[in-house]
N, C-alpha and C. Protein backbone atom coordinates (compact mmCIF):
# COMPACT_ATOMS: atom_id res chain seq x y z
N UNK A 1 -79.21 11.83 36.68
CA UNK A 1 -79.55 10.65 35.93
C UNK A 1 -78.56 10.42 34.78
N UNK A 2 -78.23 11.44 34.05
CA UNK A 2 -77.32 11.44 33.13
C UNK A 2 -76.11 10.99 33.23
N UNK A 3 -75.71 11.62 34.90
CA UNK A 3 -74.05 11.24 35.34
C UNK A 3 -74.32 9.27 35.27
N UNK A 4 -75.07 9.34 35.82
CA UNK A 4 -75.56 7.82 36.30
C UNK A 4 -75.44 6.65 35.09
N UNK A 5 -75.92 7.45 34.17
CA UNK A 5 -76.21 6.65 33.07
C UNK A 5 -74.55 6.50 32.26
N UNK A 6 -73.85 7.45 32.39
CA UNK A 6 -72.64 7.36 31.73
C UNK A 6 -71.19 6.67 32.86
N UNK A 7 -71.58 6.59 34.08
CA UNK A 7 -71.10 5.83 35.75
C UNK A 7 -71.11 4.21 34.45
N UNK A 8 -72.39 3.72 34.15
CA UNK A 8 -72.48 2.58 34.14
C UNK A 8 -72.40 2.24 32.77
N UNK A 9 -72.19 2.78 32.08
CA UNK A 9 -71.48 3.05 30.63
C UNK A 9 -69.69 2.37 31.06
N UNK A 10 -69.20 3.57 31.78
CA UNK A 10 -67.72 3.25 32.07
C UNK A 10 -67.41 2.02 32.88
N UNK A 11 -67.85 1.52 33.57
CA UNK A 11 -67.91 0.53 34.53
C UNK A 11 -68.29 -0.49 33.61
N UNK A 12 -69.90 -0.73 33.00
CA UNK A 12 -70.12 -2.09 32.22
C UNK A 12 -69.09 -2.44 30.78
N UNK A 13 -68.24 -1.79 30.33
CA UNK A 13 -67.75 -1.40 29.40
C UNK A 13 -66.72 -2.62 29.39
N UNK A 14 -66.94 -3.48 28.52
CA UNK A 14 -65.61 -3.87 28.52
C UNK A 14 -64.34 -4.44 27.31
N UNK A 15 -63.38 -4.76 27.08
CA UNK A 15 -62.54 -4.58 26.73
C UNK A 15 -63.26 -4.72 24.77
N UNK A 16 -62.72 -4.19 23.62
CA UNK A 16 -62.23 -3.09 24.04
C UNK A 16 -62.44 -1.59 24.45
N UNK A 17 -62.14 -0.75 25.02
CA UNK A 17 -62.74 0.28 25.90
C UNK A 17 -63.42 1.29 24.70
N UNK A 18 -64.27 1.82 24.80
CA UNK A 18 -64.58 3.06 23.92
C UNK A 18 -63.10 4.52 24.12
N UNK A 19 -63.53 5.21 22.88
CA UNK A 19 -61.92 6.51 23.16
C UNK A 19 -63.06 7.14 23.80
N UNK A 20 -62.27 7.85 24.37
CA UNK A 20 -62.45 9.21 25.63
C UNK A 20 -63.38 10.57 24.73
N UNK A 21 -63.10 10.48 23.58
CA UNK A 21 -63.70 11.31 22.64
C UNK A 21 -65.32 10.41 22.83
N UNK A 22 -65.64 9.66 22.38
CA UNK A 22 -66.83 8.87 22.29
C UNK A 22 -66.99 8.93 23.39
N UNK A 23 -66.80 8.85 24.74
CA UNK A 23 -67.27 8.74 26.13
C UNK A 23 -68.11 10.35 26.40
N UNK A 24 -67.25 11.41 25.88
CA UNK A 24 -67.29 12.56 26.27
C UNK A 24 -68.67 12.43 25.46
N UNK A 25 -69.04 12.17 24.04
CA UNK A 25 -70.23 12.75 23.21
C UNK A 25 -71.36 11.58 23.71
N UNK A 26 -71.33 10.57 24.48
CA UNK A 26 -72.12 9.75 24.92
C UNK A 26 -72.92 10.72 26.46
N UNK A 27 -72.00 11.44 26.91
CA UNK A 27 -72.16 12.30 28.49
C UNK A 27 -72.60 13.57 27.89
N UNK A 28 -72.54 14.05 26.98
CA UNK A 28 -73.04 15.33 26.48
C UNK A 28 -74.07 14.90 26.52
N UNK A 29 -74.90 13.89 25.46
CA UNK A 29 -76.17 13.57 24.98
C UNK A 29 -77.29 13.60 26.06
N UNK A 30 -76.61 12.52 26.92
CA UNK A 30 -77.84 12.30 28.08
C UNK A 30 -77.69 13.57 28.80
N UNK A 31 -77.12 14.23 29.32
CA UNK A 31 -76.77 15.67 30.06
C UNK A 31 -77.29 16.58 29.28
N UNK A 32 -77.39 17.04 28.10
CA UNK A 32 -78.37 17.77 27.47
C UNK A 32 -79.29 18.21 27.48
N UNK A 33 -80.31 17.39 28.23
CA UNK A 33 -81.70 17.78 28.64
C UNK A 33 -81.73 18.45 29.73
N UNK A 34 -80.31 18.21 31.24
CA UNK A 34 -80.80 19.01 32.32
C UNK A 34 -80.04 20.45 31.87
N UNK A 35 -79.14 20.44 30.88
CA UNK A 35 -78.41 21.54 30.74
C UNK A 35 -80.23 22.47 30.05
N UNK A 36 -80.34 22.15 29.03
CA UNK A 36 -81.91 22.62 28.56
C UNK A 36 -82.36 22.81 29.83
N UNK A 37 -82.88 22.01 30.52
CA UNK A 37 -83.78 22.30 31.71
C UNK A 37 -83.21 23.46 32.69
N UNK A 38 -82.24 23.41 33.12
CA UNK A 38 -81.39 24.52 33.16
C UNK A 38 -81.59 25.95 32.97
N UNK A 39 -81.47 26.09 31.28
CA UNK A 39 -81.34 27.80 30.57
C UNK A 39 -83.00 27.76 30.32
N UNK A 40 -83.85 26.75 30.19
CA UNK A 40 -85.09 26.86 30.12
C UNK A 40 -86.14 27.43 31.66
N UNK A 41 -85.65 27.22 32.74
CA UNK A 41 -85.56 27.32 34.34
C UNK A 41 -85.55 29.34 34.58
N UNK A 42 -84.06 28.88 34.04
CA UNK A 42 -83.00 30.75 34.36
C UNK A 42 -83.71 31.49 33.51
N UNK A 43 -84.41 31.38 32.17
CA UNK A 43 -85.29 32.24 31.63
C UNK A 43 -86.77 32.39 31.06
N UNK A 44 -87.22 31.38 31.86
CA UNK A 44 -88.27 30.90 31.96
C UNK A 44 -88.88 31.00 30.61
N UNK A 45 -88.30 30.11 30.10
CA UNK A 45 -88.77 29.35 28.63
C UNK A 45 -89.50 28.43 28.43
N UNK A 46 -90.74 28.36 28.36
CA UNK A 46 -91.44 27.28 27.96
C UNK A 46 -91.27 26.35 26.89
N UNK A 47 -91.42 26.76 25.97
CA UNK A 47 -90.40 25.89 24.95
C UNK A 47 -89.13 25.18 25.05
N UNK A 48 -88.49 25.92 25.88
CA UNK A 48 -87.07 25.13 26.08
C UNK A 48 -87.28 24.24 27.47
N UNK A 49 -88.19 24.62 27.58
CA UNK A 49 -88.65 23.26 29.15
C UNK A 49 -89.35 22.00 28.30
N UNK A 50 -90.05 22.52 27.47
CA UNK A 50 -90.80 21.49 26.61
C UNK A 50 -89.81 20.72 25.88
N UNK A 51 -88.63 20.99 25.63
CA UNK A 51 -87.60 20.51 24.42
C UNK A 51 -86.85 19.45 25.60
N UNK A 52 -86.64 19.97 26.64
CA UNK A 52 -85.91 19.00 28.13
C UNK A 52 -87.15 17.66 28.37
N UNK A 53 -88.36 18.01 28.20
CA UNK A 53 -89.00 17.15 28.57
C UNK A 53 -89.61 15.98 27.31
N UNK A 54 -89.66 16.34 26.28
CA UNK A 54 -89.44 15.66 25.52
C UNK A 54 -87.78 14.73 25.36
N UNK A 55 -86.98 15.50 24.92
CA UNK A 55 -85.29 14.75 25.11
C UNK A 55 -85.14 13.35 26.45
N UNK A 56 -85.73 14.19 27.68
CA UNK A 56 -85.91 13.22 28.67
C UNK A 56 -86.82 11.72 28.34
N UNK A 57 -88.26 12.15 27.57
CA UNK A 57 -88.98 11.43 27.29
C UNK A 57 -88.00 10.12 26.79
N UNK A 58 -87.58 10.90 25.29
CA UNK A 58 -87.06 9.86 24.59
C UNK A 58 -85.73 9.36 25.03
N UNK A 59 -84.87 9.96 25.91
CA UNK A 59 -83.96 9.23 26.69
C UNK A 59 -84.50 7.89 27.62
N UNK A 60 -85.74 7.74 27.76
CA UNK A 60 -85.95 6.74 28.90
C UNK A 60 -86.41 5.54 28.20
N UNK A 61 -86.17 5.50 26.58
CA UNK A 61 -86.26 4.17 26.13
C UNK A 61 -85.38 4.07 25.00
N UNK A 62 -84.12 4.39 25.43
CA UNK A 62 -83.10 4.07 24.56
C UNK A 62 -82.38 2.80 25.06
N UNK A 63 -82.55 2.11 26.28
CA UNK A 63 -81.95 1.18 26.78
C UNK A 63 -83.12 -0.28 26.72
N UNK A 64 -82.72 -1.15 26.28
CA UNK A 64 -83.59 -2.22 26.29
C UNK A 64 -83.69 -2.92 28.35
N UNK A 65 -82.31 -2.27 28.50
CA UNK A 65 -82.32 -2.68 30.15
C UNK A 65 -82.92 -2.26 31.01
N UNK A 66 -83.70 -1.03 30.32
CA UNK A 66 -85.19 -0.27 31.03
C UNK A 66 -84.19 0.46 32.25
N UNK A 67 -82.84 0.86 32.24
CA UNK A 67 -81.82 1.83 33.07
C UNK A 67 -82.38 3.11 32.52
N UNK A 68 -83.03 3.25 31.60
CA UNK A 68 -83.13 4.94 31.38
C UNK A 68 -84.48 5.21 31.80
N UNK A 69 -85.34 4.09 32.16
CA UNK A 69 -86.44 4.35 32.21
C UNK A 69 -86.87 5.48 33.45
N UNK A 70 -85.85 5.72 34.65
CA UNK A 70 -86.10 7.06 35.47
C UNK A 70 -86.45 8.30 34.74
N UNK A 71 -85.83 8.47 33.32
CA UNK A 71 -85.54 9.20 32.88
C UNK A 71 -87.19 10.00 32.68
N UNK A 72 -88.15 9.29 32.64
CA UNK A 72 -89.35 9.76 32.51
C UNK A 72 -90.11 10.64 34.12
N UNK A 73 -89.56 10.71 34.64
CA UNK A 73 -89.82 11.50 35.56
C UNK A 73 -89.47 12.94 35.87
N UNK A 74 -88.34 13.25 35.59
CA UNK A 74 -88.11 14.22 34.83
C UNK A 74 -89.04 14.84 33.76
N UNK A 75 -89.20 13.82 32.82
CA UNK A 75 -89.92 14.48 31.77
C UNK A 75 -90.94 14.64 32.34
N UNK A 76 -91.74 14.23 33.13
CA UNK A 76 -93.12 14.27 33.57
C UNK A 76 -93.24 16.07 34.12
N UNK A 77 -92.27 16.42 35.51
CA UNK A 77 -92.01 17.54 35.88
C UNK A 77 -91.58 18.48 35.00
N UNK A 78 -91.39 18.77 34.12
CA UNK A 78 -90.58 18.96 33.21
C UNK A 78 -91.62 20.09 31.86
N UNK A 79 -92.49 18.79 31.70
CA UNK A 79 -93.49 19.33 30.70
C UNK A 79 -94.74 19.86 31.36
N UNK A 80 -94.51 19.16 33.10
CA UNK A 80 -95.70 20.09 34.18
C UNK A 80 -95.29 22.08 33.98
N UNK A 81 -93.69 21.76 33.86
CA UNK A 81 -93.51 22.97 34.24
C UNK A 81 -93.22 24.20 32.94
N UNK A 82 -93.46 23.41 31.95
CA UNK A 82 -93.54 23.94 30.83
C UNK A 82 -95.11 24.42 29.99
N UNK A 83 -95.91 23.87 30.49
CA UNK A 83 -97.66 23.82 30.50
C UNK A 83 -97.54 25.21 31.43
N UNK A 84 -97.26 24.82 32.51
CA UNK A 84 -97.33 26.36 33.35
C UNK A 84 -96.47 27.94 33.27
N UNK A 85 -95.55 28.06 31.90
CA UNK A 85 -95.36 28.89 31.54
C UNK A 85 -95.84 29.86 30.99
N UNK A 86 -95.20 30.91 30.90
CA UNK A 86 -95.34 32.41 30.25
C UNK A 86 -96.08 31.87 28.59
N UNK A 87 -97.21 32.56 28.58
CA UNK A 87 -97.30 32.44 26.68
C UNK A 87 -95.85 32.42 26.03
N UNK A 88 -96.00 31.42 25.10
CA UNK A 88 -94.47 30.60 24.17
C UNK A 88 -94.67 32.04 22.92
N UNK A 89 -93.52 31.79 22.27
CA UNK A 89 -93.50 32.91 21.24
C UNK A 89 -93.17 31.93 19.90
N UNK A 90 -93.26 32.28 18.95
CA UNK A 90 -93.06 31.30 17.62
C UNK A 90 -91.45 31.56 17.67
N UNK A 91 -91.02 32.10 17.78
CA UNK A 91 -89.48 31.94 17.99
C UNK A 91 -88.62 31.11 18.58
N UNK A 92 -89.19 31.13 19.69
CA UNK A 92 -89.02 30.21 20.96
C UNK A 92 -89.15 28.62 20.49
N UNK A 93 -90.49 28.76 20.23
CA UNK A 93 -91.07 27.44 19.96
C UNK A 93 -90.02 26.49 18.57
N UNK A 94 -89.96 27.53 17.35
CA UNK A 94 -88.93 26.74 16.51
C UNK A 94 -87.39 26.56 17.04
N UNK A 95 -86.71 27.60 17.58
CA UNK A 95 -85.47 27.52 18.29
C UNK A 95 -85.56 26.26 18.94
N UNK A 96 -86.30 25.83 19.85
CA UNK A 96 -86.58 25.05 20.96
C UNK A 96 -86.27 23.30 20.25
N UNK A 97 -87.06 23.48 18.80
CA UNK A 97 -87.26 22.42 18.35
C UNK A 97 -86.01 21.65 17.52
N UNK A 98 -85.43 23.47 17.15
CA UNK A 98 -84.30 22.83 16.25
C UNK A 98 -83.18 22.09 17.53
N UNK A 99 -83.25 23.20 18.85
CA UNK A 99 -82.25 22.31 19.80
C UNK A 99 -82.47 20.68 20.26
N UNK A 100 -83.94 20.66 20.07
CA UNK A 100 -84.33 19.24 20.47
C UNK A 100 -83.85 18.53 19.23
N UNK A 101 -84.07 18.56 17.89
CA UNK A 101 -83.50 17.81 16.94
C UNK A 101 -82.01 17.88 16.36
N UNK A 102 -81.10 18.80 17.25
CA UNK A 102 -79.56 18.68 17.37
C UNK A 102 -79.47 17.69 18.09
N UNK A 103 -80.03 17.95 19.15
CA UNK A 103 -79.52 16.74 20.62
C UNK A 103 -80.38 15.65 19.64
N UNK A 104 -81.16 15.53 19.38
CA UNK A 104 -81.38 14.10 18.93
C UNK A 104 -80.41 13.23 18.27
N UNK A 105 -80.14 14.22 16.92
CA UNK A 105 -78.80 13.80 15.92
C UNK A 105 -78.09 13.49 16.49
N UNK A 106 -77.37 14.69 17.86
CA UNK A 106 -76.22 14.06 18.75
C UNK A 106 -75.87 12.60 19.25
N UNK A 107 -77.58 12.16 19.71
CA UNK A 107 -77.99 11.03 19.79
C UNK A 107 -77.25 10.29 18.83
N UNK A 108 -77.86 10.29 17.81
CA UNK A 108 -77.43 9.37 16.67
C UNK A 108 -75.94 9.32 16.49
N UNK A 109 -75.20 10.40 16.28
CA UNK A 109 -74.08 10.07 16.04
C UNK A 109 -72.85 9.89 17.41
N UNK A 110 -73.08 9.71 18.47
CA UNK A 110 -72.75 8.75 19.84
C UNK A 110 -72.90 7.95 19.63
N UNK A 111 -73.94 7.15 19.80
CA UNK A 111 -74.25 5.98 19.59
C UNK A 111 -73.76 5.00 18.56
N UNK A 112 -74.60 5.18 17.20
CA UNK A 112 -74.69 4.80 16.04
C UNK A 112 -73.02 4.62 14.81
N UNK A 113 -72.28 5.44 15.17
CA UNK A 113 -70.72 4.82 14.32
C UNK A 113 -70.03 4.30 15.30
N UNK A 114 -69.95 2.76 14.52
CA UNK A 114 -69.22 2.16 15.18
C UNK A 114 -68.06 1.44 14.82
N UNK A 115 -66.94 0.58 14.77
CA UNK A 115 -65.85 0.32 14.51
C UNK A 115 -65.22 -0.90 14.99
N UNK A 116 -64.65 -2.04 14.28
CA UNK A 116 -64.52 -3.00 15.04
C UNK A 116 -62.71 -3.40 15.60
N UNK A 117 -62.81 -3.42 16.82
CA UNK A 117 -61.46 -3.05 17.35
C UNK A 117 -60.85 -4.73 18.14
N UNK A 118 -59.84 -5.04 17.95
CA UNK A 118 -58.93 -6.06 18.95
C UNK A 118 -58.43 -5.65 19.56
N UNK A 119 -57.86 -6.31 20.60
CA UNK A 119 -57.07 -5.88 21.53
C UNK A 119 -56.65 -7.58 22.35
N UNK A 120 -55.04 -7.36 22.40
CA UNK A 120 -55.04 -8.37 22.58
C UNK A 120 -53.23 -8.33 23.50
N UNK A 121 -53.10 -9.22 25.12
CA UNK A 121 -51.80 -9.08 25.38
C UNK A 121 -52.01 -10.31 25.90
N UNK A 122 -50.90 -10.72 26.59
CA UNK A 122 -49.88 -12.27 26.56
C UNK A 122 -51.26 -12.96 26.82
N UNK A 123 -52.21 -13.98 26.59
CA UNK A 123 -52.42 -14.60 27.05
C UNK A 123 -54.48 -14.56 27.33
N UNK A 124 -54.52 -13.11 26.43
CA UNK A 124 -55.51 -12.43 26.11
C UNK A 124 -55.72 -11.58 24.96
N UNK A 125 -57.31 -11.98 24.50
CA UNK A 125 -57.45 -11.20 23.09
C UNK A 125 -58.88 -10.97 23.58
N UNK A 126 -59.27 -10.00 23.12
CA UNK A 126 -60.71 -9.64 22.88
C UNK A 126 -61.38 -8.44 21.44
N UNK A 127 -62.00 -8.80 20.94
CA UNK A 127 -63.04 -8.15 20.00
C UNK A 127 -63.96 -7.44 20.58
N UNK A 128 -64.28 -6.88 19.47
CA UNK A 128 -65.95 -5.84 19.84
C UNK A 128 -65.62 -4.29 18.57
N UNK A 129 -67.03 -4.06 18.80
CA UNK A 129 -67.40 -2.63 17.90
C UNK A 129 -67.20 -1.63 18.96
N UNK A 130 -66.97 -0.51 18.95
CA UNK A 130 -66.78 0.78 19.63
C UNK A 130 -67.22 1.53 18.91
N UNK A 131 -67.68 2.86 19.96
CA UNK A 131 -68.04 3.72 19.26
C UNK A 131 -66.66 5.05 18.33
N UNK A 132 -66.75 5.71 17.58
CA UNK A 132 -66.04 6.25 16.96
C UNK A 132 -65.69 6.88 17.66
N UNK A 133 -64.36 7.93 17.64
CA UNK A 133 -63.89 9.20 17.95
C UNK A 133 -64.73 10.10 17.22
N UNK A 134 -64.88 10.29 15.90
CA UNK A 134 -65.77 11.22 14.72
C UNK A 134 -67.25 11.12 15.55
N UNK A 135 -67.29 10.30 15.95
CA UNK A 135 -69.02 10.36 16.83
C UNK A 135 -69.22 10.95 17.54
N UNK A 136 -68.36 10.53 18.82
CA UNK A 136 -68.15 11.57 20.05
C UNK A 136 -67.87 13.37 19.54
N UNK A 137 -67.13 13.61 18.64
CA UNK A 137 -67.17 14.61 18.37
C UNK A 137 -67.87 15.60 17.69
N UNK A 138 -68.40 14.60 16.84
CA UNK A 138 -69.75 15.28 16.05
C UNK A 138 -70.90 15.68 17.41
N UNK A 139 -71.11 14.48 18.53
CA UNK A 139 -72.20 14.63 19.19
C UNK A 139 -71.73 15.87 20.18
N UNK A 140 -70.62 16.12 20.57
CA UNK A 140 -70.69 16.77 21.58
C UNK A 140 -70.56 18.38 20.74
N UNK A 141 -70.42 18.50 19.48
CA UNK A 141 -70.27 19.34 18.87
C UNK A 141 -71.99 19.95 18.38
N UNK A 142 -73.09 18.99 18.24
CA UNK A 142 -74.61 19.31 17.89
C UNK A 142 -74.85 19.58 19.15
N UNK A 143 -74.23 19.15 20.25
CA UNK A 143 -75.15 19.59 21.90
C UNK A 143 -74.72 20.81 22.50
N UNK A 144 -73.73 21.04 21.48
CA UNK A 144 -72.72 22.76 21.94
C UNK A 144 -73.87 23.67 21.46
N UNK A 145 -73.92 23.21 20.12
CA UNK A 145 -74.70 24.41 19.01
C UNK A 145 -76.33 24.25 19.45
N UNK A 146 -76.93 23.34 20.18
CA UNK A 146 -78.24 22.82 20.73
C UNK A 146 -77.94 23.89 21.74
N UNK A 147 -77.31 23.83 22.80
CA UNK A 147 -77.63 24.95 23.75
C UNK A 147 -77.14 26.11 23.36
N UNK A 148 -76.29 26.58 22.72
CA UNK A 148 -76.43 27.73 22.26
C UNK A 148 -77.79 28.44 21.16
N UNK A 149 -77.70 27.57 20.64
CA UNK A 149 -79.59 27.91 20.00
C UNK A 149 -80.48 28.28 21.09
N UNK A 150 -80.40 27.34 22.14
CA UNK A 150 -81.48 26.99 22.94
C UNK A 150 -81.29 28.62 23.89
N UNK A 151 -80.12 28.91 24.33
CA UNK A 151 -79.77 29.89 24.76
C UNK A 151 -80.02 31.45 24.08
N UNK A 152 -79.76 31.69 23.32
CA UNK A 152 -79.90 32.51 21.86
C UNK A 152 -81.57 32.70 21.78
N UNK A 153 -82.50 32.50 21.74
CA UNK A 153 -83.92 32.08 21.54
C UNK A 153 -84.82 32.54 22.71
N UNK A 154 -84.22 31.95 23.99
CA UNK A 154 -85.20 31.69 25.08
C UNK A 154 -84.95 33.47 25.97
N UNK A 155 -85.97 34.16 25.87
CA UNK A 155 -85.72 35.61 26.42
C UNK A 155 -85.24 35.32 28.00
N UNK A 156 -84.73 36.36 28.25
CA UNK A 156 -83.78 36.60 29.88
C UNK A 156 -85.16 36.84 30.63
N UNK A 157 -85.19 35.98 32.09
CA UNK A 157 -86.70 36.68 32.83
C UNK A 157 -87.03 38.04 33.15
N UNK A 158 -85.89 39.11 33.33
CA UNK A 158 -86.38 40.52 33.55
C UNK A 158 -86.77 41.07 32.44
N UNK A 159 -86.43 40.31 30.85
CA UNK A 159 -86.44 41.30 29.88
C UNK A 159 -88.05 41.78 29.14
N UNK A 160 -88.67 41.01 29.68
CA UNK A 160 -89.75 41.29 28.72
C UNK A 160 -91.18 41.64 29.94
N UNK A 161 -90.84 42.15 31.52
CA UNK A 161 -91.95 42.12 32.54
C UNK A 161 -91.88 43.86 32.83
């Protein structure tokens, strides 16, 4: 869903183009949650399934074009499979939360700085806001330190049976 969502990012996009830095922290953000879903899966973390299914949640109404709205299906499976986990540990549970409110921020700063750019050759000009380079990098930089938290936190499945 994530690849999907950033497919039609690059494609609807048009002139002038977002930098490659901002593209990259726009594809971290939405990808975030299956990477969570992921290390939450491999070590059967409830909390960190709960943090994917929430992220998913709120990914599926960030678009007024109702394109993210798949995104709730996931979350649905997601928080099924997080209800059906191992007792959560208070560790877990805050780790979990701070990764969910990195990726959120990440959110914010993808999105949210923006910049107003021309571009213009023989016979053509066009305007528009873009997103920053400093954005993209900040975001893909909170979704590094989000799964490494998230990673760091969530116990290995042989370690504790």
């Amino acid at each position: 869903m994530g690849l999907f969502i950033v497919a039609v990012r690059l494609v609807a996009a048009g002139p002038p183009d977002d930098p490659p830095m901002a593209l990259f922290g726009f594809a971290a953000v939405y990808l975030a949650p299956a990477a969570l879903a992921v290390i939450g899966h491999r070590r059967e973390a409830g909390p960190t399934l709960a943090a994917a299914a929430l992220l998913c949640g709120l990914a599926s109404v960030t678009s007024f074009a109702l394109v993210t709205l798949p995104f709730l299906i996931p979350a649905a499976l997601l928080a099924g499979a997080a209800a059906r986990s191992t007792p959560w540990r208070n560790r877990s549970v805050l780790a979990s939360a701070l990764a969910a409110a990195l990726v959120g921020g990440a959110w914010f700063a993808a999105v949210i700085p923006r910049e107003w750019r021309c571009v213009s050759s023989p016979g053509y000009s066009a305007c528009g806001d873009v997103t920053t380079t400093t954005g993209g990098a900040i975001a893909l930089i909170l979704v590094g330190v989000a799964l490494v938290v998230a990673v760091a936190a969530s116990r290995p499945a042989a370690a504790e049976r």
